[in-house]
N, C-alpha and C. Protein backbone atom coordinates (compact mmCIF):
# COMPACT_ATOMS: atom_id res chain seq x y z
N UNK A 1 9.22 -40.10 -20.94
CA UNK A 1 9.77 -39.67 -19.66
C UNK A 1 8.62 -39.64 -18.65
N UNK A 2 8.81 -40.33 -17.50
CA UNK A 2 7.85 -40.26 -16.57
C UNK A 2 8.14 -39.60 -15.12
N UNK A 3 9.36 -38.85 -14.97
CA UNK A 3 9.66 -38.51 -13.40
C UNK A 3 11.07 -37.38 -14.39
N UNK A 4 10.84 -36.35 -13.43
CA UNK A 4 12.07 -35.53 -13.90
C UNK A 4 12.02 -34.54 -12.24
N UNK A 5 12.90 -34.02 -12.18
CA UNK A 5 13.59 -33.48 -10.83
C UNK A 5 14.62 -32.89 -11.23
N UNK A 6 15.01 -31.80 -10.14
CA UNK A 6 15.92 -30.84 -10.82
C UNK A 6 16.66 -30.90 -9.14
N UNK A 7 17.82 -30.88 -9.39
CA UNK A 7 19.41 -30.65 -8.31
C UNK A 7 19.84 -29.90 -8.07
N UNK A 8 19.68 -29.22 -6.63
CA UNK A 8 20.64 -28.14 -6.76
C UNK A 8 21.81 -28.40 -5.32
N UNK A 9 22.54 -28.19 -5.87
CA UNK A 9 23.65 -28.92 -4.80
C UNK A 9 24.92 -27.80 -4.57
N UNK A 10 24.72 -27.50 -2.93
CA UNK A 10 25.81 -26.64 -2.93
C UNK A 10 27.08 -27.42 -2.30
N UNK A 11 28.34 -26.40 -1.92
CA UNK A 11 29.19 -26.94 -0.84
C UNK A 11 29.09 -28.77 -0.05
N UNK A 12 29.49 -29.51 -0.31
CA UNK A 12 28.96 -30.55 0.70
C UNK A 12 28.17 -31.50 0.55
N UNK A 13 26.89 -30.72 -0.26
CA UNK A 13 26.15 -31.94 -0.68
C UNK A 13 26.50 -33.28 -1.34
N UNK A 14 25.51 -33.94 -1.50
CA UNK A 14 25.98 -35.45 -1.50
C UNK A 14 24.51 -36.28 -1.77
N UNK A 15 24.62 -37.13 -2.57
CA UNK A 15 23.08 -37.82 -2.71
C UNK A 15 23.69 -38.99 -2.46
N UNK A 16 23.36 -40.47 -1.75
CA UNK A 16 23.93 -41.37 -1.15
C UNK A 16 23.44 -42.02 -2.39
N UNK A 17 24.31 -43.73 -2.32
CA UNK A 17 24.14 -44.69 -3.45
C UNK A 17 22.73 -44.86 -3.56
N UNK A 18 22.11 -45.44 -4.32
CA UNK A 18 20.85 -45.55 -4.34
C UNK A 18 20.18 -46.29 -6.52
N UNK A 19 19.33 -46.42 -6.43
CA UNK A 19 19.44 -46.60 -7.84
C UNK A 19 17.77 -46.56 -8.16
N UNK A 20 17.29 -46.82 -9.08
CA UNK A 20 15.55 -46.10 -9.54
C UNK A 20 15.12 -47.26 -9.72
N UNK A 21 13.53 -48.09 -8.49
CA UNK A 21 13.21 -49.10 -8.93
C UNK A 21 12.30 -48.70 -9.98
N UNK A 22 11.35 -49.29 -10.62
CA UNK A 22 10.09 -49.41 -11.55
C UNK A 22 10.76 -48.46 -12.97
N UNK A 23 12.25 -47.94 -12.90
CA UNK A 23 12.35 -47.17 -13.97
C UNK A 23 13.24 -48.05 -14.86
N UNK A 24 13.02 -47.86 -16.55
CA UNK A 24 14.17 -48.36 -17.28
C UNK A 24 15.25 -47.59 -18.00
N UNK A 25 15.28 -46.61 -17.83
CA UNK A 25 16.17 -46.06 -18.14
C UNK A 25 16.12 -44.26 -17.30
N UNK A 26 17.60 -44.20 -16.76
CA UNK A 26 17.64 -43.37 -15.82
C UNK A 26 18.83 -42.16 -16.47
N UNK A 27 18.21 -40.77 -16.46
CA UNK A 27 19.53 -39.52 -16.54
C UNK A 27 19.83 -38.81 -16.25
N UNK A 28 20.63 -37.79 -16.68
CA UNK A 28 20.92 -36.46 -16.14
C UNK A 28 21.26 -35.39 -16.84
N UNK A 29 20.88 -34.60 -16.81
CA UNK A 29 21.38 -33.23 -18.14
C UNK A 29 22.62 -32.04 -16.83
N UNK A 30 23.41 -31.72 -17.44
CA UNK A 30 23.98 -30.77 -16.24
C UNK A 30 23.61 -29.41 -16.79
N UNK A 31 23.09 -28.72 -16.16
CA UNK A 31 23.03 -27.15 -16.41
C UNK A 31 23.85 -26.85 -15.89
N UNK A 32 24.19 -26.68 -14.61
CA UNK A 32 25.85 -26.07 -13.98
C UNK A 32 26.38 -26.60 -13.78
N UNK A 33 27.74 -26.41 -13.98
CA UNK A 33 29.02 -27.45 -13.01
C UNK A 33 30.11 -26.57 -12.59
N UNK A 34 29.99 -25.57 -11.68
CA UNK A 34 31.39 -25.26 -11.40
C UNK A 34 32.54 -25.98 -10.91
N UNK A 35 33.69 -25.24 -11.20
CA UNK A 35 35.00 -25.94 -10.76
C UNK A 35 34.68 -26.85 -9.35
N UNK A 36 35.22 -28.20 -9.08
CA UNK A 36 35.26 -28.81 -8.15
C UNK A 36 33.60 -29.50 -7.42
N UNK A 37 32.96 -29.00 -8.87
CA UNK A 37 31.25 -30.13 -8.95
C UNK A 37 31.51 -31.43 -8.31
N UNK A 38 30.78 -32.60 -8.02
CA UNK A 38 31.27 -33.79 -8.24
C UNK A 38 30.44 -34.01 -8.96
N UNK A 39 30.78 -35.26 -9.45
CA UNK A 39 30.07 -35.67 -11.11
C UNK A 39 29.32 -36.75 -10.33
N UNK A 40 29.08 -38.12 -11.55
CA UNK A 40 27.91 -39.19 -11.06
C UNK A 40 28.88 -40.26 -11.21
N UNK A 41 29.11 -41.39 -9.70
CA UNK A 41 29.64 -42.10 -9.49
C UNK A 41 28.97 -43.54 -9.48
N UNK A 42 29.28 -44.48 -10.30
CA UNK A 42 28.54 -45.73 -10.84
C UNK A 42 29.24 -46.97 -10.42
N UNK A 43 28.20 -47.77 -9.44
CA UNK A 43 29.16 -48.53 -8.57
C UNK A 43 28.90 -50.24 -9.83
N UNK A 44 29.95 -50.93 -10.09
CA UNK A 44 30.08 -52.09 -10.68
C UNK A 44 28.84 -52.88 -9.90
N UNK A 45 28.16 -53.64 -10.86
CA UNK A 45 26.74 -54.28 -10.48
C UNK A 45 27.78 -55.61 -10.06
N UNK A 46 28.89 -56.20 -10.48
CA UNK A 46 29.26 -57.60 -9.86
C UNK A 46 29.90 -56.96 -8.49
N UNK A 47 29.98 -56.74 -8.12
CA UNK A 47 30.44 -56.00 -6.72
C UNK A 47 30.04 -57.10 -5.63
N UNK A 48 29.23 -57.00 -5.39
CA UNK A 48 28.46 -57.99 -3.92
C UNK A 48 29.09 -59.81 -4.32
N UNK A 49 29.33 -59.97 -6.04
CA UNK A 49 29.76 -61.33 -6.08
C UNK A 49 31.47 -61.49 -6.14
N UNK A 50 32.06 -60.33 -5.30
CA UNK A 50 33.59 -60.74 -5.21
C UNK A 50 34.03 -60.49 -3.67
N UNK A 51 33.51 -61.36 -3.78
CA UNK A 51 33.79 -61.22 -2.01
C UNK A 51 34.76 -61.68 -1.60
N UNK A 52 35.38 -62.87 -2.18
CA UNK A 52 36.48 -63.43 -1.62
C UNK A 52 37.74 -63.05 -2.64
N UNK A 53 37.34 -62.27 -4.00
CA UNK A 53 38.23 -61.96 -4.87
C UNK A 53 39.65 -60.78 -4.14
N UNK A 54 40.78 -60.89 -5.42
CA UNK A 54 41.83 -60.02 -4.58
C UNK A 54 41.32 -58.27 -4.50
N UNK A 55 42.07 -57.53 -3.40
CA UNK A 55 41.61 -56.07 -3.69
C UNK A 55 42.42 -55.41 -5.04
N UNK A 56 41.54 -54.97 -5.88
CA UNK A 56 41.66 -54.22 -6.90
C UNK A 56 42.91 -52.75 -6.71
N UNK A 57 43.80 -53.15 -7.76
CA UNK A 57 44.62 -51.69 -8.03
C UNK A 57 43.80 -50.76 -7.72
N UNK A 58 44.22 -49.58 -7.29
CA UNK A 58 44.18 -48.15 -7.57
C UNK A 58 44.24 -47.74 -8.82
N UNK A 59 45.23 -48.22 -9.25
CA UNK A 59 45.44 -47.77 -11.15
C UNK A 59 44.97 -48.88 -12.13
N UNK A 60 43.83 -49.52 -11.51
CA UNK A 60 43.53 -50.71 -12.45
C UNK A 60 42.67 -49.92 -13.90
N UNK A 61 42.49 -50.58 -14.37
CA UNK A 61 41.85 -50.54 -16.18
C UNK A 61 40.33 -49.98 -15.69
N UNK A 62 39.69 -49.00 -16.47
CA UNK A 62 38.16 -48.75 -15.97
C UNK A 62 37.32 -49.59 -15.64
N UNK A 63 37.65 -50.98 -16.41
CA UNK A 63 36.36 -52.35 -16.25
C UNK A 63 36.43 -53.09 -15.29
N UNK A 64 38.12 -52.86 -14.82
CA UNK A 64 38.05 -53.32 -13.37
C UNK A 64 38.35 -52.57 -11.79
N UNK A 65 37.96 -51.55 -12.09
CA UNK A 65 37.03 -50.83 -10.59
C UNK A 65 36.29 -50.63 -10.32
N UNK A 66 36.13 -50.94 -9.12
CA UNK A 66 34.06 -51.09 -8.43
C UNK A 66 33.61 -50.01 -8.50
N UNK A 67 34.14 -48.76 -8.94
CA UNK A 67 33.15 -47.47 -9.24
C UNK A 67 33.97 -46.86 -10.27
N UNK A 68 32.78 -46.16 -11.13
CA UNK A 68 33.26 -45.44 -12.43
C UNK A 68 32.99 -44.38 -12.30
N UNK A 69 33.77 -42.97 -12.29
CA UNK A 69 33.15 -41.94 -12.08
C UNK A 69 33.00 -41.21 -13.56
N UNK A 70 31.61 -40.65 -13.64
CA UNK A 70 32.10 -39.57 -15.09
C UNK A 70 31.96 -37.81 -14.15
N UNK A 71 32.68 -37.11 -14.73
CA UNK A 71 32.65 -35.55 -14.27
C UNK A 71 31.49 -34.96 -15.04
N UNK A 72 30.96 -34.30 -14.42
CA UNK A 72 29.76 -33.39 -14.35
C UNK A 72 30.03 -32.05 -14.95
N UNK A 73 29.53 -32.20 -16.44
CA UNK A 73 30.03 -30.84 -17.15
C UNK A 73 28.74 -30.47 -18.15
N UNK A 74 28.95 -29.31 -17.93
CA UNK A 74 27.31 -28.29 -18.17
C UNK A 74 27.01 -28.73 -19.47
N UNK A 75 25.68 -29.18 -19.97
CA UNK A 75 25.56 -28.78 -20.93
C UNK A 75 25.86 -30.88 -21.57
N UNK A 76 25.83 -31.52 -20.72
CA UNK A 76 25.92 -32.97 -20.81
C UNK A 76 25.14 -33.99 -20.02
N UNK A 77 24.78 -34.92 -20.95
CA UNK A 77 23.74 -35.78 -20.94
C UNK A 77 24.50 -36.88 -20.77
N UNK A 78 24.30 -37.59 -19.15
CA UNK A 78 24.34 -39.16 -18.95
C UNK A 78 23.14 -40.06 -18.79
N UNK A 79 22.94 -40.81 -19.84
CA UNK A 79 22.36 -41.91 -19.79
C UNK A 79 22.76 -43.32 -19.05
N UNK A 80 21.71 -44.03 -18.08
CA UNK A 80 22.36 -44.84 -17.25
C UNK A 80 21.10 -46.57 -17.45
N UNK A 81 21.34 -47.09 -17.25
CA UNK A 81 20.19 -48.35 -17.03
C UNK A 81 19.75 -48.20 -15.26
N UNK A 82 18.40 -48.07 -15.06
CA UNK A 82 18.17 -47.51 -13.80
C UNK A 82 18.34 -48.46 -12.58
N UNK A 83 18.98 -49.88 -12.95
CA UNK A 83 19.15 -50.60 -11.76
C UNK A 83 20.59 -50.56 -11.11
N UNK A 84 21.40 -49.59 -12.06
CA UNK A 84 22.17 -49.59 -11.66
C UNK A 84 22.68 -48.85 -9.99
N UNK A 85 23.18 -48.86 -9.57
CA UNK A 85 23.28 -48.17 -8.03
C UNK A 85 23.82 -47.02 -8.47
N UNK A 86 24.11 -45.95 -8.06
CA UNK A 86 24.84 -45.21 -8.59
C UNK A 86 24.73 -43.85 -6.81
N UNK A 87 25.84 -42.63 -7.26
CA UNK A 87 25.82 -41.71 -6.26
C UNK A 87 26.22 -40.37 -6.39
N UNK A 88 26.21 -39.29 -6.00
CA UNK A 88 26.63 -38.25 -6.42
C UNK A 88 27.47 -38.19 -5.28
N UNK A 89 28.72 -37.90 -4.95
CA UNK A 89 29.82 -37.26 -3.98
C UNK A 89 29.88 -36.39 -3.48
N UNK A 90 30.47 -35.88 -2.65
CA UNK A 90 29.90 -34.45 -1.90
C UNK A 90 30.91 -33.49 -2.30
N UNK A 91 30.56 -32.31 -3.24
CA UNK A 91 31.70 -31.39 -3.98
C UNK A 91 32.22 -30.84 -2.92
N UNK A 92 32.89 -29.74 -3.83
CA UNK A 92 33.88 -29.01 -2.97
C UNK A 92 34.06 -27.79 -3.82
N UNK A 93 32.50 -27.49 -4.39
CA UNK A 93 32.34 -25.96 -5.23
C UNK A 93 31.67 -24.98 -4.32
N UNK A 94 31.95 -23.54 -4.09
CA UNK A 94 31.24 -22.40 -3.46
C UNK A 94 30.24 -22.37 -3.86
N UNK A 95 30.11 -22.45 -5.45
CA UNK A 95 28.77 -22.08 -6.44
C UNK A 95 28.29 -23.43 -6.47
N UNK A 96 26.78 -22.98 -6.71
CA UNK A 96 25.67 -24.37 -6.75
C UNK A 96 25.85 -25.23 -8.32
N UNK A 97 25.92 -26.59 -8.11
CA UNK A 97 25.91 -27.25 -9.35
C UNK A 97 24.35 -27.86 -9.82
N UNK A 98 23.85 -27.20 -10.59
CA UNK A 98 22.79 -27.55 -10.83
C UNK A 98 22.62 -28.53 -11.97
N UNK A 99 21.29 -29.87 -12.13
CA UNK A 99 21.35 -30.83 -12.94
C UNK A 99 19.87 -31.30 -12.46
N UNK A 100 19.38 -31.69 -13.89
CA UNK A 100 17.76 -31.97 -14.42
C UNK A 100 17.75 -33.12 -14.45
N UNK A 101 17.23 -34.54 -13.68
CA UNK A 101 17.41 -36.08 -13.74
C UNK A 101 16.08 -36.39 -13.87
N UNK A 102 15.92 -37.68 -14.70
CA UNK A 102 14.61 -38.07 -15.02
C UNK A 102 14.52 -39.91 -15.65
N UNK A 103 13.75 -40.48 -15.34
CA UNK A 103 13.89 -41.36 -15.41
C UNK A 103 12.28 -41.74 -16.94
N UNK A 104 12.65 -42.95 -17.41
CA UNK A 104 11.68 -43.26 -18.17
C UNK A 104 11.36 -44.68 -17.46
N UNK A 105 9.90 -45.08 -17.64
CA UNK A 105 9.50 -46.18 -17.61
C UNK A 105 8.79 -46.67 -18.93
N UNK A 106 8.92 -48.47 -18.81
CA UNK A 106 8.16 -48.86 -19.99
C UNK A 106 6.81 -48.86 -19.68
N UNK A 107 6.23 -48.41 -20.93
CA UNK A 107 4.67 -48.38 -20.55
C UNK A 107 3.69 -48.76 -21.58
């Protein structure tokens, strides 16, 4: 592990898309999640190559929507590949959701 950071996110907050250069593998541990947390939202890497493709169901199959969300629950570990883009959403909890992210590089 070479980078670790800790989250604390109240009301509103929001971390925009973004994704970890120089890292290979990127995570998150949740220590808190109250009711109405938002979790970690993972945008499909073919995305930018469907440009002219049709717009996707609402109720389509998980493999085919441009973002995957998993919910943010205490006490859980997401592992991610760090090129992926990814975002946190802006909750809609009173109480702070707190979460420990850290990335590894090869070295």
């Amino acid at each position: 592990m070479t980078d670790c950071w800790a989250n604390i996110m109240g009301r509103g907050s929001a971390h925009s898309l973004h994704l970890h250069p120089q890292a290979a593998i990127s995570g998150t541990y949740y220590v808190s999640t109250p009711r109405g947390s938002a979790g970690l939202k993972l945008e499909d890497p073919r995305l930018s190559r469907f440009m002219a493709a049709p717009m996707r169901r609402a109720g389509a199959r998980r493999e085919l929507r441009p973002h995957v969300s998993y919910p943010a629950r205490a006490g859980q570990v997401i592992l991610f590949e760090s090129w992926l883009r990814h975002e946190v959403p802006a909750g809609g909890s009173a109480r702070q959701r707190v979460s420990l992210s850290f990335n590894y590089h090869w070295r």
